[in-house]
C-alpha atoms as a PDB file:
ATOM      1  CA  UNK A   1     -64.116  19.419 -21.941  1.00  0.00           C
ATOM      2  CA  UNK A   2     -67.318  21.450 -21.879  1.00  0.00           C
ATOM      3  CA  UNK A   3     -71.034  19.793 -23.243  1.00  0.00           C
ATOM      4  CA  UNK A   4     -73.329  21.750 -24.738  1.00  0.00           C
ATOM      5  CA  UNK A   5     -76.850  21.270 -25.153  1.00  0.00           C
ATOM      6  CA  UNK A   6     -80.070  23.253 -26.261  1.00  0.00           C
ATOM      7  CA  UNK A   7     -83.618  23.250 -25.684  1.00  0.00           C
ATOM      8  CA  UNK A   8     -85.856  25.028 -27.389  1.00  0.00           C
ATOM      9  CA  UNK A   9     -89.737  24.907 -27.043  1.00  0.00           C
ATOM     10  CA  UNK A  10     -91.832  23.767 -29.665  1.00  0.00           C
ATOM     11  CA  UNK A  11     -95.574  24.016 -27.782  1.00  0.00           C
ATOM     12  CA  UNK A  12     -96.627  23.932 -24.463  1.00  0.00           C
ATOM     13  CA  UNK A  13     -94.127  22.032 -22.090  1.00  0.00           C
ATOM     14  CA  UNK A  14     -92.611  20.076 -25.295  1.00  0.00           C
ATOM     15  CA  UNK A  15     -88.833  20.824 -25.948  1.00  0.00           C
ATOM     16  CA  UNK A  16     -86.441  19.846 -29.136  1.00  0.00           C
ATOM     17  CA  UNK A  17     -83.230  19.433 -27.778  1.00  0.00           C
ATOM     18  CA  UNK A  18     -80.499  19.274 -29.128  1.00  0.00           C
ATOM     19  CA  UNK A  19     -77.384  17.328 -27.564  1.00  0.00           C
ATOM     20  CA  UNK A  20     -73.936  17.518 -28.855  1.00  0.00           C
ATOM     21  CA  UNK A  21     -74.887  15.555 -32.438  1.00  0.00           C
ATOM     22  CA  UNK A  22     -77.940  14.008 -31.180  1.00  0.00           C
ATOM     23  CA  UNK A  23     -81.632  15.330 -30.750  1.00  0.00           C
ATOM     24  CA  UNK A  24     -84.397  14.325 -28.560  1.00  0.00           C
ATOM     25  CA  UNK A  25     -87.913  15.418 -27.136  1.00  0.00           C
ATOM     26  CA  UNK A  26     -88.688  16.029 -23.928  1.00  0.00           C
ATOM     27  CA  UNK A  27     -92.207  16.803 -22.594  1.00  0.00           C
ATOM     28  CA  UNK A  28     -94.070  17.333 -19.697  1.00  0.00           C
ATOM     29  CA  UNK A  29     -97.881  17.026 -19.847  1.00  0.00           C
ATOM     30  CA  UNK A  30     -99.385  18.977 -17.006  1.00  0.00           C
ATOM     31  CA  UNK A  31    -101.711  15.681 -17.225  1.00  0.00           C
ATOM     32  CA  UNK A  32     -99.694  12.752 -14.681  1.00  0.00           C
ATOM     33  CA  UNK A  33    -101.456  10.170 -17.337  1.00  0.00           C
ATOM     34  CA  UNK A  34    -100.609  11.393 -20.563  1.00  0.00           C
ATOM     35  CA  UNK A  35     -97.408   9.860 -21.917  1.00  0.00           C
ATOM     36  CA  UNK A  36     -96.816  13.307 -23.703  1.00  0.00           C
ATOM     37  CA  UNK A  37     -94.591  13.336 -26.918  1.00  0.00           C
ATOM     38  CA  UNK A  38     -91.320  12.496 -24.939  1.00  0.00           C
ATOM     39  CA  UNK A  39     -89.560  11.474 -21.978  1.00  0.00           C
ATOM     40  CA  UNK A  40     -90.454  14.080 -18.961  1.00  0.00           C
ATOM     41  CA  UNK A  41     -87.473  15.809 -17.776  1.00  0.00           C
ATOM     42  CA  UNK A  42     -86.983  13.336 -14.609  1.00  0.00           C
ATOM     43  CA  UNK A  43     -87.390  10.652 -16.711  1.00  0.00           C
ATOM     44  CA  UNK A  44     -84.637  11.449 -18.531  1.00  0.00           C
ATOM     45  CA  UNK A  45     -82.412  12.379 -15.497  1.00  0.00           C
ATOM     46  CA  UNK A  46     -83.136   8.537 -13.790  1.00  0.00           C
ATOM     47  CA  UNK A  47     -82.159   7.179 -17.697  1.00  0.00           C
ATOM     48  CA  UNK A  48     -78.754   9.056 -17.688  1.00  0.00           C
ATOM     49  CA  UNK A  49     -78.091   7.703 -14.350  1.00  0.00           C
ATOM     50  CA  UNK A  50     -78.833   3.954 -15.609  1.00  0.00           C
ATOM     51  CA  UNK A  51     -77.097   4.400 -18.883  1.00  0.00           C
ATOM     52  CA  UNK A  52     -73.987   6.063 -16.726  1.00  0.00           C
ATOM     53  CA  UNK A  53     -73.758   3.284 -14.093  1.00  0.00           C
ATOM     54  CA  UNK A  54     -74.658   0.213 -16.662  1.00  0.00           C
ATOM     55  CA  UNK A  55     -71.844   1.747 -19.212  1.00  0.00           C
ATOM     56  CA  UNK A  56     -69.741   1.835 -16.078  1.00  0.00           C
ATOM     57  CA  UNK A  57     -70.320  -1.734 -14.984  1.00  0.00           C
ATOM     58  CA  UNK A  58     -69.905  -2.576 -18.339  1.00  0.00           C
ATOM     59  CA  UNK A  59     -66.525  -1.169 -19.204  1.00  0.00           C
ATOM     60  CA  UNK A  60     -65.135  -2.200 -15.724  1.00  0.00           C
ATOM     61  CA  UNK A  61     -66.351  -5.981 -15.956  1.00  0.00           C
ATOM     62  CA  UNK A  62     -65.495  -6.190 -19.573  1.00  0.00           C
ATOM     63  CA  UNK A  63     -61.855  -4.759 -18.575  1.00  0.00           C
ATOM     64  CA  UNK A  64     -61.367  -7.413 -15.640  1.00  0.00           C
ATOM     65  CA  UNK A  65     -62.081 -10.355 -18.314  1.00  0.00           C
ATOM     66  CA  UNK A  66     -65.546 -11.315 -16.810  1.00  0.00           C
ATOM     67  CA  UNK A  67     -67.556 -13.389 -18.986  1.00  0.00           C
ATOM     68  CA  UNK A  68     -70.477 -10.940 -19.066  1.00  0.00           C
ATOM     69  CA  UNK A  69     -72.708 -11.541 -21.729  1.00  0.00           C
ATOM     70  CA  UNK A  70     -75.175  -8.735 -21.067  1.00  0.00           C
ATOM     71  CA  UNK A  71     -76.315  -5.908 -18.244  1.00  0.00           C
ATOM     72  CA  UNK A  72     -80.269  -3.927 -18.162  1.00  0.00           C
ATOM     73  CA  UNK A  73     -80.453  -1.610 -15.160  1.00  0.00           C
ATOM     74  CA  UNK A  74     -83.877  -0.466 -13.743  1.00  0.00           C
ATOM     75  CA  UNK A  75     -83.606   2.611 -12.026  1.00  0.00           C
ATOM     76  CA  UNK A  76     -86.613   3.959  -9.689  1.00  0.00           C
ATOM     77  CA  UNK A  77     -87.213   7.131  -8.140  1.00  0.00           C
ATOM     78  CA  UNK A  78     -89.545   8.558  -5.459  1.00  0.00           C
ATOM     79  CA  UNK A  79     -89.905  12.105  -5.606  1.00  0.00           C
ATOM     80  CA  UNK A  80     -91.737  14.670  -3.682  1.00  0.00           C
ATOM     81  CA  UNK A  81     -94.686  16.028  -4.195  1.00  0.00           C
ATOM     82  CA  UNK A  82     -94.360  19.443  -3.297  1.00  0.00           C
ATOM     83  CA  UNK A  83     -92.156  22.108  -5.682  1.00  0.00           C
ATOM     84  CA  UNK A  84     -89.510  21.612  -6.284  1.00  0.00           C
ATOM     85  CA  UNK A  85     -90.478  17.834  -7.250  1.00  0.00           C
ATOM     86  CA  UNK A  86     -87.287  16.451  -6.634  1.00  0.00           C
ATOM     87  CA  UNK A  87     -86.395  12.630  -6.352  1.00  0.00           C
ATOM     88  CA  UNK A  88     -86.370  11.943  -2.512  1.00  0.00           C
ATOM     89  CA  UNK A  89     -84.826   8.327  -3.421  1.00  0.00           C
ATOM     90  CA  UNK A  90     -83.672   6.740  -6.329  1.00  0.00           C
ATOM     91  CA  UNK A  91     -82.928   2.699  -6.487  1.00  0.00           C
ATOM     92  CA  UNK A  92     -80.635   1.413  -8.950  1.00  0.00           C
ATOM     93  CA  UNK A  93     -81.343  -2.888  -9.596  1.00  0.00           C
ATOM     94  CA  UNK A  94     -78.695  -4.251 -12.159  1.00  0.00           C
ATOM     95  CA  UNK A  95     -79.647  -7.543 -13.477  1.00  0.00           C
ATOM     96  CA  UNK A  96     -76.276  -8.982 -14.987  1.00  0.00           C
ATOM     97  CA  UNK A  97     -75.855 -12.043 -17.310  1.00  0.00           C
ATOM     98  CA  UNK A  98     -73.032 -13.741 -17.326  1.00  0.00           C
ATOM     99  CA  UNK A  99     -71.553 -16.059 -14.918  1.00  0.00           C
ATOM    100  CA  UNK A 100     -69.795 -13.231 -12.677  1.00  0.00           C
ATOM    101  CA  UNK A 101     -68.834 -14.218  -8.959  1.00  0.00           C
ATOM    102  CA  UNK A 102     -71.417 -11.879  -7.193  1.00  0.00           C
ATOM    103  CA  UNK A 103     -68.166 -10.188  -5.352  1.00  0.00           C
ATOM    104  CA  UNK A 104     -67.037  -9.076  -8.466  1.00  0.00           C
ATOM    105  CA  UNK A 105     -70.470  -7.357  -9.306  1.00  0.00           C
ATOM    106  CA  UNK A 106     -70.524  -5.557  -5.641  1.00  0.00           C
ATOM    107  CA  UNK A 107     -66.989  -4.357  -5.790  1.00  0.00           C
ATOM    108  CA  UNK A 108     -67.827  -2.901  -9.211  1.00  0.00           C
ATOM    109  CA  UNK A 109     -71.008  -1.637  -8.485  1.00  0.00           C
ATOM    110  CA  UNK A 110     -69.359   0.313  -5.596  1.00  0.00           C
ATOM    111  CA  UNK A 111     -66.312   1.438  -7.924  1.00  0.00           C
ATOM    112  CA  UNK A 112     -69.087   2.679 -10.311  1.00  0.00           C
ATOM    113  CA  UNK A 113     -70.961   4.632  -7.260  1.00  0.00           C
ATOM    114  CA  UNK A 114     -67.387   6.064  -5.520  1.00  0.00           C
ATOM    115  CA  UNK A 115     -64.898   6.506  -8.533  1.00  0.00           C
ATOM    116  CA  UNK A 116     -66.031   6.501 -11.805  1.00  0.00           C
ATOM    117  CA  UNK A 117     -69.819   7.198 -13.141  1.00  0.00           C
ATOM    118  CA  UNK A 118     -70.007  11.241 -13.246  1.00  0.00           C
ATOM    119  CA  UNK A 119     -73.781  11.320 -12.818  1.00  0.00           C
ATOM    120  CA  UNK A 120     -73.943   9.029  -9.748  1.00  0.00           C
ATOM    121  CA  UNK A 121     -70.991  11.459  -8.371  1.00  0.00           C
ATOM    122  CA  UNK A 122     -73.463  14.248  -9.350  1.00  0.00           C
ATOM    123  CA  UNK A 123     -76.970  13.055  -7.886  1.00  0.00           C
ATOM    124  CA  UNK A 124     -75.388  11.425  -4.806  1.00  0.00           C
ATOM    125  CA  UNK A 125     -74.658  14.304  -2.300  1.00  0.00           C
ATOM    126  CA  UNK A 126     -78.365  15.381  -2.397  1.00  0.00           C
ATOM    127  CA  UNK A 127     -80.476  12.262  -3.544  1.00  0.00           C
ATOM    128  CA  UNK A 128     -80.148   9.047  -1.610  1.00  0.00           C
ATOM    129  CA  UNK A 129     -79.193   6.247  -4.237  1.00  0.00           C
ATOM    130  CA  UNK A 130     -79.506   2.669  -3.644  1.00  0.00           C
ATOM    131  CA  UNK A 131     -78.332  -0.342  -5.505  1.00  0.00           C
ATOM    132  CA  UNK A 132     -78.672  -4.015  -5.997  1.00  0.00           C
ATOM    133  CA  UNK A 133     -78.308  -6.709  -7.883  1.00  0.00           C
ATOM    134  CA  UNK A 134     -79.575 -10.083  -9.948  1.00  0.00           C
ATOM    135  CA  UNK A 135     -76.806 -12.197 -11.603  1.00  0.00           C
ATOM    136  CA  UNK A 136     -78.841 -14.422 -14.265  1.00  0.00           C
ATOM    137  CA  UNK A 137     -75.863 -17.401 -15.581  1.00  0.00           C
END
């Protein structure tokens, strides 16, 4: 199956992008303050990651019959600050709500990490990724 998406720049570092059937912005303000019109391009990389490994956790606990009644994952990365900026580290926290056994969360966490989320696969060989977890009842 092959993904497509394109970028195209509308001014300065600001790019309309365009994703399969969905659009975005992304932006990258030479400025570290400004918040610039959309995500920066690294910001978007760490929020595929989350929204891989959540869906992932997700779909696995869901398909095991845990009573999980909701999942938000923070995910934080250091990178460098010499070019190329790449993440040196990235931490993935899960906080899950439900009333899971916190064995079950670990053994899915690592199926997520070993076997099943594609960008986790991707990112892992070259970025250290961490992970851990909160279970709120």
């Amino acid at each position: 199956m092959e993904y497509i998406a394109e970028a195209v720049q509308s001014e300065g570092l600001r790019f309309e992008m365009q994703m399969g059937a969905h659009s975005g912005v992304s932006d990258y303000p030479l400025n570290p303050a400004a918040t610039g019109a959309g995500p920066r391009p690294l910001e978007m990389l760490l929020g595929s990651l989350a929204a891989c490994s959540g869906g992932t956790l997700v779909a696995l606990l869901r398909r095991g019959g845990q009573p999980l009644r909701g999942l938000k994952v923070i995910a934080r990365g250091q990178r460098r600050t010499e070019h190329p900026t790449v993440f040196t580290s990235i931490a993935l926290e899960f906080v899950v709500s439900g009333a899971i056994d916190p064995s079950v969360v670990a053994q899915t966490i690592d199926l997520a990490e070993t076997r099943v989320c594609p960008v986790w696969a991707m990112l892992k060989p070259t970025t250290p990724i961490t992970a851990s977890f909160t279970i709120e009842p």
